[in-house]
Protein backbone atom coordinates (compact mmCIF):
# COMPACT_ATOMS: atom_id res chain seq x y z
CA UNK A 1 0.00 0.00 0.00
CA UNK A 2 1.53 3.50 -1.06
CA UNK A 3 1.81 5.84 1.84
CA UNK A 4 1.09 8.73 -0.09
CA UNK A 5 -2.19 7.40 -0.85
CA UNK A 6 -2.51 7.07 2.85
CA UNK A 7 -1.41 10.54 3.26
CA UNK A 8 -3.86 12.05 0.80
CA UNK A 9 -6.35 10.25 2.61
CA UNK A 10 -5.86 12.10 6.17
CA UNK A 11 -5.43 15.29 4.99
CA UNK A 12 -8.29 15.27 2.94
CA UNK A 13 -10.22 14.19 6.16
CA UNK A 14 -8.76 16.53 7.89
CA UNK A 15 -9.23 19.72 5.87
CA UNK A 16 -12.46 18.48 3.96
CA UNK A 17 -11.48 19.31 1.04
CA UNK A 18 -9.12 17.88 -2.21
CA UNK A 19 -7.83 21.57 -3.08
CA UNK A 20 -7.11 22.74 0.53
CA UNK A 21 -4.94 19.32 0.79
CA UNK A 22 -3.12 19.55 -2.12
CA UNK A 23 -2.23 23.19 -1.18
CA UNK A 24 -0.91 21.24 2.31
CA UNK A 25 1.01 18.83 0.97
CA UNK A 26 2.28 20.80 -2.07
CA UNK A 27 0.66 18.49 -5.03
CA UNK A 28 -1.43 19.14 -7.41
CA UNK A 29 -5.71 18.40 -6.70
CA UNK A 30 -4.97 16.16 -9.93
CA UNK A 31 -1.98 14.39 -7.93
CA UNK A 32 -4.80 14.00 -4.78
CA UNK A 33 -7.61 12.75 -6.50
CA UNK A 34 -5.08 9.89 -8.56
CA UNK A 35 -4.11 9.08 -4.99
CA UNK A 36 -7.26 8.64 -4.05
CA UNK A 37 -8.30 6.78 -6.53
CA UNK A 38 -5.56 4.15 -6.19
CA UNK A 39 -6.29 3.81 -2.44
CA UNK A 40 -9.86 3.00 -3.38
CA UNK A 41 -8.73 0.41 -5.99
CA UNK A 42 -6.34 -1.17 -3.50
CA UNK A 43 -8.81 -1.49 -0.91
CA UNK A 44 -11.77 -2.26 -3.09
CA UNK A 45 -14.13 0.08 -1.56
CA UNK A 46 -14.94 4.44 -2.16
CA UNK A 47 -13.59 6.32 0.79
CA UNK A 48 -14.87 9.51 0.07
CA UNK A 49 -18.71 10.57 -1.32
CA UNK A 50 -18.67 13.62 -3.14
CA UNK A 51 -22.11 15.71 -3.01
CA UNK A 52 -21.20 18.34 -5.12
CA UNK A 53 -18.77 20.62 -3.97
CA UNK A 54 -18.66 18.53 -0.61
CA UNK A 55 -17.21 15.42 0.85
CA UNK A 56 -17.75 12.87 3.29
CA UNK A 57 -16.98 9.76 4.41
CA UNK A 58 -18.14 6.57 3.43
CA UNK A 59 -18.65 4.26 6.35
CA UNK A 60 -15.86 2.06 4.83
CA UNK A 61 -14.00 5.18 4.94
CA UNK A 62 -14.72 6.11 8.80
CA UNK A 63 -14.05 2.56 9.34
CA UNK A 64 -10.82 2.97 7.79
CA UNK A 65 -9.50 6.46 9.25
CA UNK A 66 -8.09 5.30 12.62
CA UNK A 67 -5.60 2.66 10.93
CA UNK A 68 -4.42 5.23 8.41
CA UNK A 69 -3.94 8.17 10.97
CA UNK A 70 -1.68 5.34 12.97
CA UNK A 71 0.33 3.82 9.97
CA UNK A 72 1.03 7.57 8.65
CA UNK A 73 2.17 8.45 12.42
CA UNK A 74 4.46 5.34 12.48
CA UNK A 75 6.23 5.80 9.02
CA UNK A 76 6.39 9.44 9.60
CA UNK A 77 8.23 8.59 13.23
CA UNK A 78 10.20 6.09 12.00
CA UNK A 79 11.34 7.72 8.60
CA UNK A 80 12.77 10.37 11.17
CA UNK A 81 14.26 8.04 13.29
CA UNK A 82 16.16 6.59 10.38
CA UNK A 83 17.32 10.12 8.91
CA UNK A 84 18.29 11.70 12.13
CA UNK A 85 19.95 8.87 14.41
CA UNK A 86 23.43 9.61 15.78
CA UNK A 87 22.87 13.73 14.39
CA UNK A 88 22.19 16.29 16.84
CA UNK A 89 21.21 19.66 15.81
CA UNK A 90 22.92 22.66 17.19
CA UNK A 91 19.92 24.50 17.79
CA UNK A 92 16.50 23.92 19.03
CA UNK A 93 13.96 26.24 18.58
CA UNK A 94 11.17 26.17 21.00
CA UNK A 95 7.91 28.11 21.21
CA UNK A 96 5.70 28.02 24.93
CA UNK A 97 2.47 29.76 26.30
CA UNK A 98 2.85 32.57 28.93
CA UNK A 99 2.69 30.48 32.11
CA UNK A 100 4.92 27.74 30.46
CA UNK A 101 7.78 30.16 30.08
CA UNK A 102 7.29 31.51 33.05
CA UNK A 103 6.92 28.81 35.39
CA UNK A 104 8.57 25.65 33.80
CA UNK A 105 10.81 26.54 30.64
CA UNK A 106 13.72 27.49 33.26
CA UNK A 107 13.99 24.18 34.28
CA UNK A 108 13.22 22.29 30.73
CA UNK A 109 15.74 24.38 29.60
CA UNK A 110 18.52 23.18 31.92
CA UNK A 111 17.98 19.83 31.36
CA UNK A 112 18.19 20.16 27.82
CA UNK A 113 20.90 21.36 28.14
CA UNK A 114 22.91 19.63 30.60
CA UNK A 115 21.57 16.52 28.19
CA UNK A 116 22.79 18.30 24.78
CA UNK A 117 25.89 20.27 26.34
CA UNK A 118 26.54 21.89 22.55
CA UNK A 119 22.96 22.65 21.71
CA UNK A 120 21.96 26.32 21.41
CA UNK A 121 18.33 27.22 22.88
CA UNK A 122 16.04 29.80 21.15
CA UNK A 123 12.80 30.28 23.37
CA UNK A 124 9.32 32.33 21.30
CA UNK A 125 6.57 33.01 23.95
CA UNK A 126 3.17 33.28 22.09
CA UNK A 127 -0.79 32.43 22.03
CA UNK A 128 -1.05 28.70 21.32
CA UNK A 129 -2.73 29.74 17.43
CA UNK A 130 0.48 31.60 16.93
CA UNK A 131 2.86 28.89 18.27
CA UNK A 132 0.93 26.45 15.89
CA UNK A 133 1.08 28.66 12.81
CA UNK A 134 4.52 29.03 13.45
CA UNK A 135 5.46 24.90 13.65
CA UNK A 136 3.59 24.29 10.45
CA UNK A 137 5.56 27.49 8.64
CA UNK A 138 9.02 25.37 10.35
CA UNK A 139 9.41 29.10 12.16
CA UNK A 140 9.66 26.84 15.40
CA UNK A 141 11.14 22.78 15.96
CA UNK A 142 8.80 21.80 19.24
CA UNK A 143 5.89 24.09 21.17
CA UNK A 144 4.31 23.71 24.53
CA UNK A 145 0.73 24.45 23.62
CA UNK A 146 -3.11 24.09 25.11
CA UNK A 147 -4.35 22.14 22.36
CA UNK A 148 -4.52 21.07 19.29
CA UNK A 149 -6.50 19.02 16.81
CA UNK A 150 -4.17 19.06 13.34
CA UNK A 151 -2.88 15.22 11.34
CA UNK A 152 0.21 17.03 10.54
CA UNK A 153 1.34 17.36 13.95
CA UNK A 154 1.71 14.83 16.84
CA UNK A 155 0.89 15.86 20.54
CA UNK A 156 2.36 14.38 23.73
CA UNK A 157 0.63 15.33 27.23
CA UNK A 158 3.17 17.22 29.25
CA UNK A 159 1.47 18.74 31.97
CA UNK A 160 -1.82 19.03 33.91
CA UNK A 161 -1.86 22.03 35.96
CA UNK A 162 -5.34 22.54 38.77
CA UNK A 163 -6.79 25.67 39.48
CA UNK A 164 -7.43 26.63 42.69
CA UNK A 165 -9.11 29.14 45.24
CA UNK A 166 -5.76 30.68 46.18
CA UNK A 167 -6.66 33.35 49.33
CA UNK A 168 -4.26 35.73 51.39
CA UNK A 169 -2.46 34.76 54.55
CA UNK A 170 -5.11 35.48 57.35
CA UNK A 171 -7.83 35.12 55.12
CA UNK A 172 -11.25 33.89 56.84
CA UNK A 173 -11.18 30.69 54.62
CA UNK A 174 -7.62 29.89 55.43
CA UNK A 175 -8.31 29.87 59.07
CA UNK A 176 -10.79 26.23 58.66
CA UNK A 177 -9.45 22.99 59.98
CA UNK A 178 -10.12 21.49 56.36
CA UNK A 179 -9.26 24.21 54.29
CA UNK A 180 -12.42 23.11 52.17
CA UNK A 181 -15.35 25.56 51.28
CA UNK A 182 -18.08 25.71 48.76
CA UNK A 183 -18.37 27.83 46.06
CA UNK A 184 -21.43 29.71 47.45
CA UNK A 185 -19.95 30.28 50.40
CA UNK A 186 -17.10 33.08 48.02
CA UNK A 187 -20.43 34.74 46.74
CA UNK A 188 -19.54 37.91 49.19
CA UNK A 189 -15.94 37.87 48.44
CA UNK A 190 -13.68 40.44 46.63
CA UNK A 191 -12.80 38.12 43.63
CA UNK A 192 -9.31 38.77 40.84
CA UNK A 193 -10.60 36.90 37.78
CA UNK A 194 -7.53 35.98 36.14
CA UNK A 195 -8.38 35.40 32.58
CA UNK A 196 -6.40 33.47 29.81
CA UNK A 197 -8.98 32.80 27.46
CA UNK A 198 -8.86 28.79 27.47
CA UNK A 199 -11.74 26.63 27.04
CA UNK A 200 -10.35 24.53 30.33
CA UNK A 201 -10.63 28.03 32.47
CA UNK A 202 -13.96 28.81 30.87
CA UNK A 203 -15.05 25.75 32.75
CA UNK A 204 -14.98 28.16 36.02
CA UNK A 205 -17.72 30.36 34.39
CA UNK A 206 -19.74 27.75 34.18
CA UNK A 207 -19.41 26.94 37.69
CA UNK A 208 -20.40 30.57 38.82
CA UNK A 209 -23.75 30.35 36.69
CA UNK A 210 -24.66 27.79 39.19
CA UNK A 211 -24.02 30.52 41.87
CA UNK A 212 -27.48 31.49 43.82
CA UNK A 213 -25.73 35.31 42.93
CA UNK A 214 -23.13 36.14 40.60
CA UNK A 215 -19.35 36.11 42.59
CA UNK A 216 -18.53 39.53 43.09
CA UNK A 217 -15.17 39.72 40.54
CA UNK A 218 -13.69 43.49 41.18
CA UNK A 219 -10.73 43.08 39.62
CA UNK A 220 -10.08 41.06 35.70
CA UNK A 221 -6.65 40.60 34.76
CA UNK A 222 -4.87 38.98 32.04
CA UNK A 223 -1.36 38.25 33.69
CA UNK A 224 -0.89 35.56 36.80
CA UNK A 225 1.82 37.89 38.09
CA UNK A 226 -0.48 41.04 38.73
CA UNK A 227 -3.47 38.46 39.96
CA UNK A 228 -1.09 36.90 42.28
CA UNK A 229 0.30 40.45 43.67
CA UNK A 230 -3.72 41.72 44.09
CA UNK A 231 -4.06 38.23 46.63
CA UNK A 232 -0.88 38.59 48.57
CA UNK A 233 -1.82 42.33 48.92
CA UNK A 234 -4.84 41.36 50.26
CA UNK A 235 -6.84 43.01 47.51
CA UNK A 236 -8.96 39.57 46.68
CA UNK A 237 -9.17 36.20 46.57
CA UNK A 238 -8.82 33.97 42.86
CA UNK A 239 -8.47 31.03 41.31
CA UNK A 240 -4.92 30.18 40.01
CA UNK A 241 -3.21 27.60 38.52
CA UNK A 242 -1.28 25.21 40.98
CA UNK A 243 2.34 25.86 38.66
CA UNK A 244 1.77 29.62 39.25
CA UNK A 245 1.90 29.79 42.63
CA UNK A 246 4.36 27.29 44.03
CA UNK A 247 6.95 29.89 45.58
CA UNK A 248 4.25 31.84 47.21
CA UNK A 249 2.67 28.42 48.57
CA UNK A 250 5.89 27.00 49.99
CA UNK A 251 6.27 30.65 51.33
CA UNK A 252 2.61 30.90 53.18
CA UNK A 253 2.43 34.12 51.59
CA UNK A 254 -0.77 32.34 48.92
CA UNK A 255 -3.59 29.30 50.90
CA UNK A 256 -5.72 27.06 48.69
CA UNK A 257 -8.80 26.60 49.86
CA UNK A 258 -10.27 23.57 47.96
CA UNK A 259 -13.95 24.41 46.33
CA UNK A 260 -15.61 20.91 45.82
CA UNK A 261 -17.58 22.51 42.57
CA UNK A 262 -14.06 22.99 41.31
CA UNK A 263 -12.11 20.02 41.64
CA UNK A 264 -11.17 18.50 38.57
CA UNK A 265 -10.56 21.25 36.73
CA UNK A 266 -7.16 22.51 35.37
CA UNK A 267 -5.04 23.67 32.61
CA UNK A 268 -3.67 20.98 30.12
CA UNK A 269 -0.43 21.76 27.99
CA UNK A 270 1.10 19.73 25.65
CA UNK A 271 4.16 19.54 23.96
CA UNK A 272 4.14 18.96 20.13
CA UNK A 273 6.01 18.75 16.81
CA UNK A 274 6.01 17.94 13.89
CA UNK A 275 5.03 14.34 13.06
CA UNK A 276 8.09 12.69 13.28
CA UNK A 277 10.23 15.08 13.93
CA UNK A 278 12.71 15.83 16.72
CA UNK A 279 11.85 12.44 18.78
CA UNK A 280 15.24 12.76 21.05
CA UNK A 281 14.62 15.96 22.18
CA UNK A 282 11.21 14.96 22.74
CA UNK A 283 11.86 12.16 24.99
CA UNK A 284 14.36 14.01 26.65
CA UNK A 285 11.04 17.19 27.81
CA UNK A 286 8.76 14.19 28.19
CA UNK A 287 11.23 12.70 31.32
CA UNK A 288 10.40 16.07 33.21
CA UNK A 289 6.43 15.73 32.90
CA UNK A 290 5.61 17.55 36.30
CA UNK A 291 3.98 14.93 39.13
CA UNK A 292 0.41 16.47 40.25
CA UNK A 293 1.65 17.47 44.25
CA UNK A 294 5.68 17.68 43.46
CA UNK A 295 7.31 20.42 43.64
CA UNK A 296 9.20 22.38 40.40
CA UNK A 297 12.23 22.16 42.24
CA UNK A 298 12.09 18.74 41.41
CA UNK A 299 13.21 19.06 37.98
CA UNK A 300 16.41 20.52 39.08
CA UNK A 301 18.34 17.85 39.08
């Protein structure tokens, strides 16, 4: 079976459309549509039903989909594995979110080094759309991003990060044997609303619409720094993620209070590339995934 066939097949999927994955994978729509043709002849069955301009699946097709996406992946990982065994790069260029480079990129960053003693580091700090944009332009080798959903690039889960009621040293809430509250019981409070824009946070908005009365936020910010600053001043109380606030944790400076309506959720990053591409350096991030309840420090090693 031709893997290019294969290949045309995905992206197709993928992008929904013959044109948009010929402009992809820099072929002619002629070049797709022979490839798709031959992949139909080879496994005796139509993949693809066109309705005009539009395409869809055949249920031999769907059926079909999850062993293509995993034979691409596995010639695409080892075809690098192949080309780049025994060569090491010299540089590494590595894009991150905000609280990535702010909170864990110091100490990814060592090791990689310390692993790689000649490599040269060049660290990009953008939105996880820009990030992505830049790996598929080859702007970028690897990216610590939110999330994505793409065939041409292969995600590994790095880190699950919990947000928390974080309150001030002295606080009323801190003061509880349990350190446990509910979320009505923050309805009165002076509130920071840290706000990144991710569909895991958003999950705290729904959890204030099922607030008898909206929380009381005085204060929306868009950096962890200033929202972290408002707390210890005493300004508020806010939900942050558990990375954020280690120092001022292991300092008593910041409390969590655990709100039972909020357990569970968190911030997920993950680390991708390029399918294929850069696997040492890879496995090298992926031995520092952070432990839910360790501390940072333990990635200084």
């Amino acid at each position: 079976m031709n893997i290019e066939n294969i290949e045309a097949f995905v992206y197709i999927n993928h992008y929904g459309s013959f044109n948009k994955a010929a402009d992809v994978l820099y072929i002619s729509q002629p070049t797709v549509t022979a490839r798709i043709q031959s992949l139909e002849r080879e496994l005796d069955c139509r993949v693809f039903e066109r309705l005009g301009k539009q395409i869809q699946l055949t249920d031999k097709g769907r059926q079909f989909l999850p062993y293509a996406q995993q034979i691409l992946q596995v010639y695409q990982s080892g075809k690098h594995h192949i080309q780049s065994k025994g060569q090491v790069p010299n540089e590494l260029r590595i894009g991150s979110t905000v609280s990535v480079s702010n909170y864990l990129m110091p100490q990814l960053l060592l090791h990689l080094k310390r692993t790689y003693p000649n490599l040269n580091i060049k660290l990009t700090t953008a939105s996880t759309e820009a990030l992505i944009d830049k790996l598929k332009a080859k702007d970028i080798d690897l990216a610590f991003i939110r999330k994505v959903v793409n065939p041409a690039i292969q995600a590994y889960p790095f880190c699950e990060d919990p947000i928390s009621l974080y309150v001030y040293e002295g606080h009323p809430l801190a003061q509880t044997e349990t350190r446990r509250a509910s979320i009505q019981s923050i309805r009165e409070e002076t509130l920071v609303f840290f706000e990144c824009g991710s569909l895991d946070w958003m999950r705290l908005h729904r959890v204030f619409g099922s607030m008898e009365q909206p929380p009381n936020i005085v204060y929306q910010v868009d950096n962890l720094e200033t929202a972290k600053k408002l707390v210890i001043r005493k300004a508020g109380i806010c939900f942050l993620p558990a990375l954020s606030v280690q120092e001022e944790v292991d300092a008593g400076t910041l409390i969590r209070v655990d709100i039972a309506e909020t357990e569970g959720i968190s911030l997920r990053t993950s680390l991708i590339s390029l399918n294929g591409e850069h696997a040492g350096f890879i496995e090298t991030l992926l031995e520092l995934v952070p432990v839910p309840g360790k501390p940072l420090n333990r990635l200084i090693v």
